[in-house]
C-alpha atoms as a PDB file:
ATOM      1  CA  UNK A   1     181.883  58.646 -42.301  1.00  0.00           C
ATOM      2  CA  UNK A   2     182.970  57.699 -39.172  1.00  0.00           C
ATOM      3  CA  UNK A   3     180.586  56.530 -36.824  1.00  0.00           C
ATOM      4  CA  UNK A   4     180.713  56.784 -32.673  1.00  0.00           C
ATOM      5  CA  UNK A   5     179.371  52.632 -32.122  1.00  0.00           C
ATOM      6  CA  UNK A   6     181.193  49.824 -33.710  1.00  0.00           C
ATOM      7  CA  UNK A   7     180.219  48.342 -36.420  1.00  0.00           C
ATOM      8  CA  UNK A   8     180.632  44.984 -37.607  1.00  0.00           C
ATOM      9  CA  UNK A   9     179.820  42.626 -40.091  1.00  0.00           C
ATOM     10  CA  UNK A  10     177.926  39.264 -39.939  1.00  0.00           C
ATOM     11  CA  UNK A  11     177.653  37.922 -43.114  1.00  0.00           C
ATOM     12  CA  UNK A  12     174.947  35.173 -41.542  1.00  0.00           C
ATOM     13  CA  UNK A  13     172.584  38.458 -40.177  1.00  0.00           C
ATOM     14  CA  UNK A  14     169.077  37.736 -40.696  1.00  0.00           C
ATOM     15  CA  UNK A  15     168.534  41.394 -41.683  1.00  0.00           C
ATOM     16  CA  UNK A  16     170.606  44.205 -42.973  1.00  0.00           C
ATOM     17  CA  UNK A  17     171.470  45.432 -39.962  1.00  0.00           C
ATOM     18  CA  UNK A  18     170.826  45.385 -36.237  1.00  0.00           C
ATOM     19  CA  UNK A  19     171.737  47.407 -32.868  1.00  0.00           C
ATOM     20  CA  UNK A  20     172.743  45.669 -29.969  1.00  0.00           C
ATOM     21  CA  UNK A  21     174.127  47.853 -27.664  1.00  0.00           C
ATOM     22  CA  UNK A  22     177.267  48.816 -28.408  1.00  0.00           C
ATOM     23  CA  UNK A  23     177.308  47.260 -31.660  1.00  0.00           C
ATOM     24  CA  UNK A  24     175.852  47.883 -34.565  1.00  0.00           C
ATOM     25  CA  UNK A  25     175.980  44.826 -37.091  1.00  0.00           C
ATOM     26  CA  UNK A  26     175.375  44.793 -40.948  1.00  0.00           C
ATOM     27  CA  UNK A  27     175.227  41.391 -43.049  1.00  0.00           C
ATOM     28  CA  UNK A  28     177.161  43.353 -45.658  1.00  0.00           C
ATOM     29  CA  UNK A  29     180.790  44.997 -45.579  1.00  0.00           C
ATOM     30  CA  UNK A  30     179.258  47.691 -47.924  1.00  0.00           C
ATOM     31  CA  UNK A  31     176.573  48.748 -46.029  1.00  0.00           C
ATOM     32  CA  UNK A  32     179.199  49.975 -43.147  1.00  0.00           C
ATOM     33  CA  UNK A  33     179.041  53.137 -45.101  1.00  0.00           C
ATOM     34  CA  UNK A  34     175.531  53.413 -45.719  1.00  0.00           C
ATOM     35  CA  UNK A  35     174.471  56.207 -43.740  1.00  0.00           C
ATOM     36  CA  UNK A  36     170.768  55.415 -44.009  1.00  0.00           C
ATOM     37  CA  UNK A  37     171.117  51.828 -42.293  1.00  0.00           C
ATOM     38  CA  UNK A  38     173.735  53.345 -39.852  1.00  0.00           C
ATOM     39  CA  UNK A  39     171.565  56.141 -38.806  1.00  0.00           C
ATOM     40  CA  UNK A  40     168.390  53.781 -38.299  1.00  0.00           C
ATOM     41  CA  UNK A  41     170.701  51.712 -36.288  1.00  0.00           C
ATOM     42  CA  UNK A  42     172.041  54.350 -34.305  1.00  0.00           C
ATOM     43  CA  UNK A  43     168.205  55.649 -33.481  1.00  0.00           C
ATOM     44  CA  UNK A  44     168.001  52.250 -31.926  1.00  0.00           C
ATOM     45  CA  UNK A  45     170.651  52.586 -29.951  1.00  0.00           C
ATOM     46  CA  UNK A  46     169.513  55.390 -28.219  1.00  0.00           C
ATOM     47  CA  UNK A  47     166.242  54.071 -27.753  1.00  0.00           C
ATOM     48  CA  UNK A  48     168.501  51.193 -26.053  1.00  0.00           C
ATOM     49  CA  UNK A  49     169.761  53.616 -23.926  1.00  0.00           C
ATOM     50  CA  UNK A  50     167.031  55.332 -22.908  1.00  0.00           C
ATOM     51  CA  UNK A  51     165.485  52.255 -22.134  1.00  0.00           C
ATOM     52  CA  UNK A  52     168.832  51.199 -19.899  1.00  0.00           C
ATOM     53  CA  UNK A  53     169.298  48.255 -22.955  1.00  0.00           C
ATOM     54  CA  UNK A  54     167.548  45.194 -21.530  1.00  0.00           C
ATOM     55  CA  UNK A  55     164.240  46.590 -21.262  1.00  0.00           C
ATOM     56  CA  UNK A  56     164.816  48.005 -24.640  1.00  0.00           C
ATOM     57  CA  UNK A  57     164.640  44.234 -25.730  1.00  0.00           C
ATOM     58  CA  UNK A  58     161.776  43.475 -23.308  1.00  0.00           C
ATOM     59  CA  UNK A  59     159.768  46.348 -24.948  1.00  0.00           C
ATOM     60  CA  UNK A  60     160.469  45.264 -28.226  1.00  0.00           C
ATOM     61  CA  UNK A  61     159.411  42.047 -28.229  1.00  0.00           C
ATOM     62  CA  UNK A  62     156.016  42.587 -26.194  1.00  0.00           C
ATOM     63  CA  UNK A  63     155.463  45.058 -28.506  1.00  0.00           C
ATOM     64  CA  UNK A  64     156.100  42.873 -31.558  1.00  0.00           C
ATOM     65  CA  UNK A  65     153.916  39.724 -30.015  1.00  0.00           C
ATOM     66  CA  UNK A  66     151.252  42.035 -29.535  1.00  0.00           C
ATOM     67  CA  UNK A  67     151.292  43.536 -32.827  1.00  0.00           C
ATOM     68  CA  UNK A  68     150.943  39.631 -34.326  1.00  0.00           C
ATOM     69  CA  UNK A  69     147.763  39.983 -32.888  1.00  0.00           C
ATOM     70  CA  UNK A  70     146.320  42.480 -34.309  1.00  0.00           C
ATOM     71  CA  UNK A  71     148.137  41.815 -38.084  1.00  0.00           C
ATOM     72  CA  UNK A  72     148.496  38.788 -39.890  1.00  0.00           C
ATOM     73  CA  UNK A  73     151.772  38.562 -40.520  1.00  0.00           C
ATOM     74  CA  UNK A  74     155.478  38.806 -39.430  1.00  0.00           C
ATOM     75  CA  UNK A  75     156.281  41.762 -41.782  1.00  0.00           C
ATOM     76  CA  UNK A  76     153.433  44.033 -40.746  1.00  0.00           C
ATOM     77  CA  UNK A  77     153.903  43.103 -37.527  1.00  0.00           C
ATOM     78  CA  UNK A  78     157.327  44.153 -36.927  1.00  0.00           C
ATOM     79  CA  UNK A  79     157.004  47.354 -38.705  1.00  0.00           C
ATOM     80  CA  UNK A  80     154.600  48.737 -36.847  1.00  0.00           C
ATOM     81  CA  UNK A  81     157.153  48.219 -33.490  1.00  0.00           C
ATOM     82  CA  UNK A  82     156.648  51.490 -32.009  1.00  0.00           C
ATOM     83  CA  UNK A  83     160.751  51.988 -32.176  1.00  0.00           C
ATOM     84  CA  UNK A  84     160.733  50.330 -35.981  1.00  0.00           C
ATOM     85  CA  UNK A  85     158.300  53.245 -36.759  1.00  0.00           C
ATOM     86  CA  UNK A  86     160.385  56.028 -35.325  1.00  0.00           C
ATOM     87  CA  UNK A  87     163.615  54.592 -36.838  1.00  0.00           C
ATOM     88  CA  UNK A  88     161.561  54.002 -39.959  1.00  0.00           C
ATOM     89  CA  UNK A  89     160.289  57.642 -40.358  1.00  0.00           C
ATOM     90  CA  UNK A  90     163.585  59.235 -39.504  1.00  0.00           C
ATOM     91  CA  UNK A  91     166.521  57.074 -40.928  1.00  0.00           C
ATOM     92  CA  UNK A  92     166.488  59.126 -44.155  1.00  0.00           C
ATOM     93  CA  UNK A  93     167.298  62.661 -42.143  1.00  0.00           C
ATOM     94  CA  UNK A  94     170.767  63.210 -41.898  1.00  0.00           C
ATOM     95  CA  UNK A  95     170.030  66.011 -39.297  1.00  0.00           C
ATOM     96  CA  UNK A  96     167.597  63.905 -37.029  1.00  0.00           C
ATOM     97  CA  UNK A  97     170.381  62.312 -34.475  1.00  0.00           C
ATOM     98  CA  UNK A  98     171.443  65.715 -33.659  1.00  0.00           C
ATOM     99  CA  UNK A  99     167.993  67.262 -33.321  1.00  0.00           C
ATOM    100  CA  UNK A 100     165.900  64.079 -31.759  1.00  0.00           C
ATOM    101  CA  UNK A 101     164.907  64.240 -28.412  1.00  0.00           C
ATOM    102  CA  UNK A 102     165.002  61.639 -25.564  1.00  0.00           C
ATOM    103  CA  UNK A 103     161.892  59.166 -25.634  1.00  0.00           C
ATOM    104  CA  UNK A 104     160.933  59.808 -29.053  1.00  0.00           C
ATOM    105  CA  UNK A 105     159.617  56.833 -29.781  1.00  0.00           C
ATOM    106  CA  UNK A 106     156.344  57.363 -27.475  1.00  0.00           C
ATOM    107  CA  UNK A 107     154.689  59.413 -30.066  1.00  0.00           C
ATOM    108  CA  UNK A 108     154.953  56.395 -32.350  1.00  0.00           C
ATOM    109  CA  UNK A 109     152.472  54.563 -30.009  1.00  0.00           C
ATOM    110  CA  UNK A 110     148.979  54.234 -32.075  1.00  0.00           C
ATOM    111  CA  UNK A 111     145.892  55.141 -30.646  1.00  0.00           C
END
């Protein structure tokens, strides 16, 4: 599949993959073709853009340091990123980039 962001590959990538805008990188050549990865990627990228990119970051770190308050570790603490959640829940839907709307990550926001 051909995707609309670059992607590239980073063999020393501390994850699977990761979106900075444009680029999406992936540790591993194969996983340039895995669509679920891709697709979570790409959801950040629009959440980069909606967020004009460098608040994006901003956002996502504040939100991460203030998770590591509340949980005890890394892990938890990252996964419960208000734009890790949306990305999370949505990555498997091959559908959901053409059918998300803008900001979607707000509803991810726990009460």
């Amino acid at each position: 599949m051909k995707w609309q962001y670059p992607v590239l590959t980073v063999p020393k990538l501390p994850a699977n993959g990761m979106a900075l805008f444009p680029f999406i990188l992936v540790k591993e050549a194969s996983s340039k073709f895995d669509e679920v990865i891709i697709r979570h990627e790409i959801i950040h990228l629009r959440q980069q853009i909606e967020l004009l990119v460098l608040p994006f970051y901003f956002f996502y770190l504040i939100n991460y340091l203030y998770n590591r308050t509340i949980f005890n570790n890394h892990h938890e603490a990252y996964m419960n990123i208000v734009f890790e959640r949306e990305a999370y829940a949505n990555d498997i839907f091959s559908d959901y980039l053409q059918r998300r709307k803008p900001f979607s990550w707000i509803r991810y926001f726990k009460n």
